[in-house]
Structure formats: structure tokens, C-alpha cells
PDB file of N, CA and C in Angstrom:
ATOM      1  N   UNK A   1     137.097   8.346 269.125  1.00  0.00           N
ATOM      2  CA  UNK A   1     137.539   9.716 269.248  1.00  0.00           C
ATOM      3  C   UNK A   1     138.520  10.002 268.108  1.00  0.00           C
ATOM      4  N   UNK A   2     137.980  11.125 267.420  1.00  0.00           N
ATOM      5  CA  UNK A   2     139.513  11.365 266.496  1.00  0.00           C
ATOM      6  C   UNK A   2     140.108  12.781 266.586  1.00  0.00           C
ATOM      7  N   UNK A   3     141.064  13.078 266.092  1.00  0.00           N
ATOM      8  CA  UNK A   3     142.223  14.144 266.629  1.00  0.00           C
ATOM      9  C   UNK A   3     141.703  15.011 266.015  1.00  0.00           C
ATOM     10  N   UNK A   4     140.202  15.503 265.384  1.00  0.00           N
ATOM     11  CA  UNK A   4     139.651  16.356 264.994  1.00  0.00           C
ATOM     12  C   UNK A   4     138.657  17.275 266.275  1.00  0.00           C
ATOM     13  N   UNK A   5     138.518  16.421 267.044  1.00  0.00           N
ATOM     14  CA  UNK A   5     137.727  16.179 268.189  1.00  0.00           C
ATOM     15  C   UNK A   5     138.708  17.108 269.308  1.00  0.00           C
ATOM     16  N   UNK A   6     139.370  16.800 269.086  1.00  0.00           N
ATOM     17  CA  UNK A   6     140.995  16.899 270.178  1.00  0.00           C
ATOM     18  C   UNK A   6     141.417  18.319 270.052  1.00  0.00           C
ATOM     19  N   UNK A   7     141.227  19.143 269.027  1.00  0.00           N
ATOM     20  CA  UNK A   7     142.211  20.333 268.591  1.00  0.00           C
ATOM     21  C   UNK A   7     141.350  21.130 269.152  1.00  0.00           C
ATOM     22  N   UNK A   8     140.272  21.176 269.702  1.00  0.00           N
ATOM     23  CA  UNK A   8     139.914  22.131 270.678  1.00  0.00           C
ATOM     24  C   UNK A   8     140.183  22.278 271.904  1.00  0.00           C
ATOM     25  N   UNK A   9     140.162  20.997 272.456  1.00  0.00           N
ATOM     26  CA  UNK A   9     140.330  21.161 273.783  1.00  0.00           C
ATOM     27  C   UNK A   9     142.113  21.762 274.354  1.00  0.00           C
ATOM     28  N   UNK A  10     141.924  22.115 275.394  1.00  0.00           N
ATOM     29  CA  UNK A  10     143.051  22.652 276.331  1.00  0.00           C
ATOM     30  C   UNK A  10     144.212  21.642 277.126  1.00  0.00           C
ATOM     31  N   UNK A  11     144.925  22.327 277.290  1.00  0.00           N
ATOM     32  CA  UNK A  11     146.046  20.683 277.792  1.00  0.00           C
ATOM     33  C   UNK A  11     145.462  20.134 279.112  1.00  0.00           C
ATOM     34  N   UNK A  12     144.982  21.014 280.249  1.00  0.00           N
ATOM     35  CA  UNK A  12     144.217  20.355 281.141  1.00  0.00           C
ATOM     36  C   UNK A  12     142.928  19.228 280.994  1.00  0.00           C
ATOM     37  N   UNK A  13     142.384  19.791 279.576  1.00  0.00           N
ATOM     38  CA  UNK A  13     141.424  18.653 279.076  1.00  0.00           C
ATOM     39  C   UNK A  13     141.339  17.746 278.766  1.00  0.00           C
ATOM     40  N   UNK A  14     142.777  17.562 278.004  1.00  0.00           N
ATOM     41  CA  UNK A  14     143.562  16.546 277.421  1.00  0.00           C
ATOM     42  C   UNK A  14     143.969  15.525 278.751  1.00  0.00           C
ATOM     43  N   UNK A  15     144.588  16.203 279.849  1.00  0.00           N
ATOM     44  CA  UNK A  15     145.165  15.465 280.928  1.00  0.00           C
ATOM     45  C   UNK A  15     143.771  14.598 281.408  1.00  0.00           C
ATOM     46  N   UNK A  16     142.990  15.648 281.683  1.00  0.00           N
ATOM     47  CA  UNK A  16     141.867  14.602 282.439  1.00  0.00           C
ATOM     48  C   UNK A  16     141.003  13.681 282.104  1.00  0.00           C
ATOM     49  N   UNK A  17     140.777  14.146 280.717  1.00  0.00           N
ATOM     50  CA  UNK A  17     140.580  13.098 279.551  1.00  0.00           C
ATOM     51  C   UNK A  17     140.913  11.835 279.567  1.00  0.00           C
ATOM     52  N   UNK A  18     142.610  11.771 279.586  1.00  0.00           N
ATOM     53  CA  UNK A  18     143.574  11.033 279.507  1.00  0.00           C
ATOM     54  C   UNK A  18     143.073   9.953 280.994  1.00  0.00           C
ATOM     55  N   UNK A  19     143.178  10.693 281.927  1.00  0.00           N
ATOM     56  CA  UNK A  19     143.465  10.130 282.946  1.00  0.00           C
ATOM     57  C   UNK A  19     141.793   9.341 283.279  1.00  0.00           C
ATOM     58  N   UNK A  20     141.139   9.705 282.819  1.00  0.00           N
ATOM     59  CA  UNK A  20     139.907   9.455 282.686  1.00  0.00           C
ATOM     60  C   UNK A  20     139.622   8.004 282.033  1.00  0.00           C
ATOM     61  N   UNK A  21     140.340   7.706 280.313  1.00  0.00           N
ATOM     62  CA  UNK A  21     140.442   6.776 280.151  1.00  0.00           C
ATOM     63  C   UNK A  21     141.676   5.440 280.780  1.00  0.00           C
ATOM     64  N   UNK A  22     142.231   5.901 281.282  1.00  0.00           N
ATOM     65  CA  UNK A  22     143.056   4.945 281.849  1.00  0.00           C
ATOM     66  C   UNK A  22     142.480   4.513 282.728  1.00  0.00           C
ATOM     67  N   UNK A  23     141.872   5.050 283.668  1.00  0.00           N
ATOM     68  CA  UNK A  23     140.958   4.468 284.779  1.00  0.00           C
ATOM     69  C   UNK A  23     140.258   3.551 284.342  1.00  0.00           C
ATOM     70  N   UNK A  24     139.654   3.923 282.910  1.00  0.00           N
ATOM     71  CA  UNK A  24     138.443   2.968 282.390  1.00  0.00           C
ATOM     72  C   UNK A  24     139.121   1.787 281.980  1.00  0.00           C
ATOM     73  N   UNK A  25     140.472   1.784 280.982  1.00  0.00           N
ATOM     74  CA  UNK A  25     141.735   0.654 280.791  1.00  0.00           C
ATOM     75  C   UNK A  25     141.370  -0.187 281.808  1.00  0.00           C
ATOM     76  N   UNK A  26     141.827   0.564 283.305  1.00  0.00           N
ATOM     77  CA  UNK A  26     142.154  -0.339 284.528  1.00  0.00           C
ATOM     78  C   UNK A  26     140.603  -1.446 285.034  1.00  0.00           C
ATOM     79  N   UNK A  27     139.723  -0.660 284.598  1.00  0.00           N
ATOM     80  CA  UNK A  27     138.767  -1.112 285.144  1.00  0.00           C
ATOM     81  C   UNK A  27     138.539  -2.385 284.256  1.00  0.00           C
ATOM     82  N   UNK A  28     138.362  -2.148 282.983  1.00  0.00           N
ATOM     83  CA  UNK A  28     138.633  -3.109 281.989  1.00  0.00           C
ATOM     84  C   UNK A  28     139.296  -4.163 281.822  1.00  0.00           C
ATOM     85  N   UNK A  29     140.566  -4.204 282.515  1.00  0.00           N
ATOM     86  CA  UNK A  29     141.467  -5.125 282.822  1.00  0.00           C
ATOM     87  C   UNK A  29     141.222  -6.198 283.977  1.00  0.00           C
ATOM     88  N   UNK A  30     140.579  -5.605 284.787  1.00  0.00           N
ATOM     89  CA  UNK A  30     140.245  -6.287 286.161  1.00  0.00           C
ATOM     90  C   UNK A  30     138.940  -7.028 285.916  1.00  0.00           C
ATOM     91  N   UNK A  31     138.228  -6.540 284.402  1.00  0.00           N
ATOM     92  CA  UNK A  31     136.995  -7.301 284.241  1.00  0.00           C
ATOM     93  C   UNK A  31     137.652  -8.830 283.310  1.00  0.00           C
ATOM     94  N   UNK A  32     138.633  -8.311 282.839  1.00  0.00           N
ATOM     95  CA  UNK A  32     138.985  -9.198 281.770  1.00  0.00           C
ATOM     96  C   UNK A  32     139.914 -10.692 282.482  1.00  0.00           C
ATOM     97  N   UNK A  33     140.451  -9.814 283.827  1.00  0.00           N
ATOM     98  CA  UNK A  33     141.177 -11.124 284.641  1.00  0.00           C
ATOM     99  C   UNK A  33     140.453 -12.282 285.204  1.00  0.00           C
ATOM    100  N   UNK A  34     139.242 -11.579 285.592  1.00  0.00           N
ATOM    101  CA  UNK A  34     138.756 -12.116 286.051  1.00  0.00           C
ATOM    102  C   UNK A  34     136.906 -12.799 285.423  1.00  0.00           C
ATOM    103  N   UNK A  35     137.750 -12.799 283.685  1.00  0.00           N
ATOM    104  CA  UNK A  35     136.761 -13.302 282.595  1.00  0.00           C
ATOM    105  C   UNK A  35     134.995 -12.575 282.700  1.00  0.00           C
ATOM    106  N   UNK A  36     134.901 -11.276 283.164  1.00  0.00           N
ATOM    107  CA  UNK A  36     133.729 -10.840 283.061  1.00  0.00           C
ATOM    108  C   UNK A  36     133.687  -9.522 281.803  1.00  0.00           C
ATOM    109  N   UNK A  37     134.487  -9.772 281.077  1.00  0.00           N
ATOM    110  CA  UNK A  37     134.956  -8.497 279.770  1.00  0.00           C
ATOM    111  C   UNK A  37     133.873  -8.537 278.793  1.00  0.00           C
ATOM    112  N   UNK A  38     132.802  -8.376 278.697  1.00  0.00           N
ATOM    113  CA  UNK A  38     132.055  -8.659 277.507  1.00  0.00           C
ATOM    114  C   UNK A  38     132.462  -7.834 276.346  1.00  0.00           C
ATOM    115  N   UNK A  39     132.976  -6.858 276.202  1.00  0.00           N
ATOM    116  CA  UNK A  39     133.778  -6.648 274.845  1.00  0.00           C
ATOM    117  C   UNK A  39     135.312  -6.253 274.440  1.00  0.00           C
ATOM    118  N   UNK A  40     136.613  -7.205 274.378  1.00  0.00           N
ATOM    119  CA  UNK A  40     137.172  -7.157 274.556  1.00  0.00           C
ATOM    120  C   UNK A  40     138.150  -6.142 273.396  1.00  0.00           C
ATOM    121  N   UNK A  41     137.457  -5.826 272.459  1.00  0.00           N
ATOM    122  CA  UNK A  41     138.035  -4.819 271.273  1.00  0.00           C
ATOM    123  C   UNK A  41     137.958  -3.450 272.006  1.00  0.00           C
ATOM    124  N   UNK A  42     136.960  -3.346 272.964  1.00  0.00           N
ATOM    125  CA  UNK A  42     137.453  -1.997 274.013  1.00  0.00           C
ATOM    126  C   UNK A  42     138.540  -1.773 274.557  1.00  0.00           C
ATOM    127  N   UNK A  43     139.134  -2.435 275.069  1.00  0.00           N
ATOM    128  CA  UNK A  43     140.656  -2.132 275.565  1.00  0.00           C
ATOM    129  C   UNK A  43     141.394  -1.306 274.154  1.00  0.00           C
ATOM    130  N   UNK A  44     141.380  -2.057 273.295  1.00  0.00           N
ATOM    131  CA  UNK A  44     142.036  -1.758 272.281  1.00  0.00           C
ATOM    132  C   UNK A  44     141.795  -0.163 271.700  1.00  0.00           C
ATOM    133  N   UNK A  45     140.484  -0.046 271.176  1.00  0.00           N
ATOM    134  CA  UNK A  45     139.988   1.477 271.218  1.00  0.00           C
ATOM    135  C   UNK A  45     140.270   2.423 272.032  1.00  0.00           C
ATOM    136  N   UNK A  46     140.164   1.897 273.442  1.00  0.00           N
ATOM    137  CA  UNK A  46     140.427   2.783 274.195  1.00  0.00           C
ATOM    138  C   UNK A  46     142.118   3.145 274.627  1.00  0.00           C
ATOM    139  N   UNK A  47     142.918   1.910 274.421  1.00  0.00           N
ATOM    140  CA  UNK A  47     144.088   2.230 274.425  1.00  0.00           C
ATOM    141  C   UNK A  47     144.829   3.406 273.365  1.00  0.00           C
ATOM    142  N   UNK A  48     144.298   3.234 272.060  1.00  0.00           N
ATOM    143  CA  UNK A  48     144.228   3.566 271.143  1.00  0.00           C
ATOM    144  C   UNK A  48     144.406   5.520 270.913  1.00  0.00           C
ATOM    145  N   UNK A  49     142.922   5.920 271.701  1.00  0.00           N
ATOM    146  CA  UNK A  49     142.647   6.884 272.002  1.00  0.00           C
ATOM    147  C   UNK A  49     143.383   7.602 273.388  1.00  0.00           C
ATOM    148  N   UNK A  50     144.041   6.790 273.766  1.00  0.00           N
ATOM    149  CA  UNK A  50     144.774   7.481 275.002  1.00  0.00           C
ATOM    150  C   UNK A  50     146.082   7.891 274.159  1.00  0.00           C
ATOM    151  N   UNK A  51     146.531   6.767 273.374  1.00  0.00           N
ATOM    152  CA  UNK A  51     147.691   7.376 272.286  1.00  0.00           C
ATOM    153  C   UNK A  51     147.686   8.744 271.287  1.00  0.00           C
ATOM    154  N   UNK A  52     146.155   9.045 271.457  1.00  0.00           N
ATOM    155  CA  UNK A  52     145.645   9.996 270.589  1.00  0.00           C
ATOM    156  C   UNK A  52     145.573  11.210 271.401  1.00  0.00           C
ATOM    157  N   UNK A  53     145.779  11.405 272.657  1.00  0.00           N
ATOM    158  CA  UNK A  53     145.619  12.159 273.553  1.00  0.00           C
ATOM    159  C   UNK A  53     146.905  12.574 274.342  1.00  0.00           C
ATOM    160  N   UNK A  54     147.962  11.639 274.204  1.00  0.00           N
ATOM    161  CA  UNK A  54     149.026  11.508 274.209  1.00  0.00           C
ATOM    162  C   UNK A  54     150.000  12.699 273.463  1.00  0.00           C
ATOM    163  N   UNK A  55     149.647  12.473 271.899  1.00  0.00           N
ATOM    164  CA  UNK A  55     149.920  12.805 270.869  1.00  0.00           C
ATOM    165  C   UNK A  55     149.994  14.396 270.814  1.00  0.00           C
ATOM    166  N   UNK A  56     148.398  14.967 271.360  1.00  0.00           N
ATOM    167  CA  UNK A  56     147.796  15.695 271.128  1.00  0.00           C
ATOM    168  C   UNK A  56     148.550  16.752 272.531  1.00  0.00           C
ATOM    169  N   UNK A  57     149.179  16.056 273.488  1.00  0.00           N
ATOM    170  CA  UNK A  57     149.231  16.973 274.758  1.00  0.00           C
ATOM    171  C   UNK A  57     151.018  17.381 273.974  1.00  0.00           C
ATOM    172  N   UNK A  58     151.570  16.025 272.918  1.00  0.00           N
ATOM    173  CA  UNK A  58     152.981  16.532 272.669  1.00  0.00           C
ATOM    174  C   UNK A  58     152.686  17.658 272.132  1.00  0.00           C
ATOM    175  N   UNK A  59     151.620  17.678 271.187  1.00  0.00           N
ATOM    176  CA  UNK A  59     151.951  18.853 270.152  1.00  0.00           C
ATOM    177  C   UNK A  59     151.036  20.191 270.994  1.00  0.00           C
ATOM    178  N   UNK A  60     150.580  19.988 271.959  1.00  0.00           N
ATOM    179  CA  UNK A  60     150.354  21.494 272.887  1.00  0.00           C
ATOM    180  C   UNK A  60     151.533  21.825 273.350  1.00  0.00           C
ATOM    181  N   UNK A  61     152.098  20.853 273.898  1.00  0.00           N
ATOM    182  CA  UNK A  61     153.665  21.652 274.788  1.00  0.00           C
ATOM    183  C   UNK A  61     154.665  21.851 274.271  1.00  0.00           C
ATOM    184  N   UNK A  62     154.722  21.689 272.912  1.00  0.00           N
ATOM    185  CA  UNK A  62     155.667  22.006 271.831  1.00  0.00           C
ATOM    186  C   UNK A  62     155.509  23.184 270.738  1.00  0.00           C
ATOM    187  N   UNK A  63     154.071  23.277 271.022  1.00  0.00           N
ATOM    188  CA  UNK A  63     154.021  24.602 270.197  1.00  0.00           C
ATOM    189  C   UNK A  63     154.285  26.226 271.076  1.00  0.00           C
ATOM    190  N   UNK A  64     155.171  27.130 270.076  1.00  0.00           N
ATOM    191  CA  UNK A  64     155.346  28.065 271.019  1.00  0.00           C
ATOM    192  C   UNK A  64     154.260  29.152 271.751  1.00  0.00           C
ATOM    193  N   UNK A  65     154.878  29.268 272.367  1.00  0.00           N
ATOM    194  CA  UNK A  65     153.141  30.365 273.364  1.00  0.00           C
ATOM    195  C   UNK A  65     153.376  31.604 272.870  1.00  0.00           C
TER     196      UNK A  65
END
């Protein structure tokens, strides 16, 4: 995902987005504890992109309305 991708969407989009990949994080994590992770550079991407979404909700609630 890149922050080109991002400048459309709405801050609610962003949230569920967000919350969307963290779920997937979590799920990811529970594959990885328990050694069934077959690709473990996903966490990383996907952590990645939650920072990107992160980013993206600062600079919605900071810009003036």
C-alpha cells in the first residue's frame, strides 16, 4: 500500500482499514507462535502499512476543516 493510495480515502476509511490490518497482525502472530507462519516478511509489510495509515489519519485531523 502506498500513501498515494491513502489520500483519497476518508478518516473513517483509514480507521477501518487500520483496524482491519491489525486483526490480520494478530492473526499472524498466533500463526507464527505457534510455527504455522509461512511468510514471515508479512508481519513486517503489514506492520509497516498500518504506520502508513497511522500517518495518514495524523495528517486528516490536523488539517483545518
Amino acid at each position: 500500500m502506498k500513501m498515494t493510495e491513502l489520500k483519497d480515502l476518508t478518516e473513517a476509511e483509514v480507521r477501518a482499514k487500520s483496524r482491519d490490518l491489525r486483526q490480520e497482525i494478530f492473526q499472524l502472530r498466533l500463526q507464527q507462535a505457534s510455527s504455522q507462519l509461512e511468510h514471515p516478511a508479512k508481519l513486517r509489510t503489514l506492520r509497516r502499512d498500518v504506520a502508513r495509515l497511522e500517518t495518514r489519519l495524523t495528517q486528516l485531523r490536523s488539517k483545518p476543516a
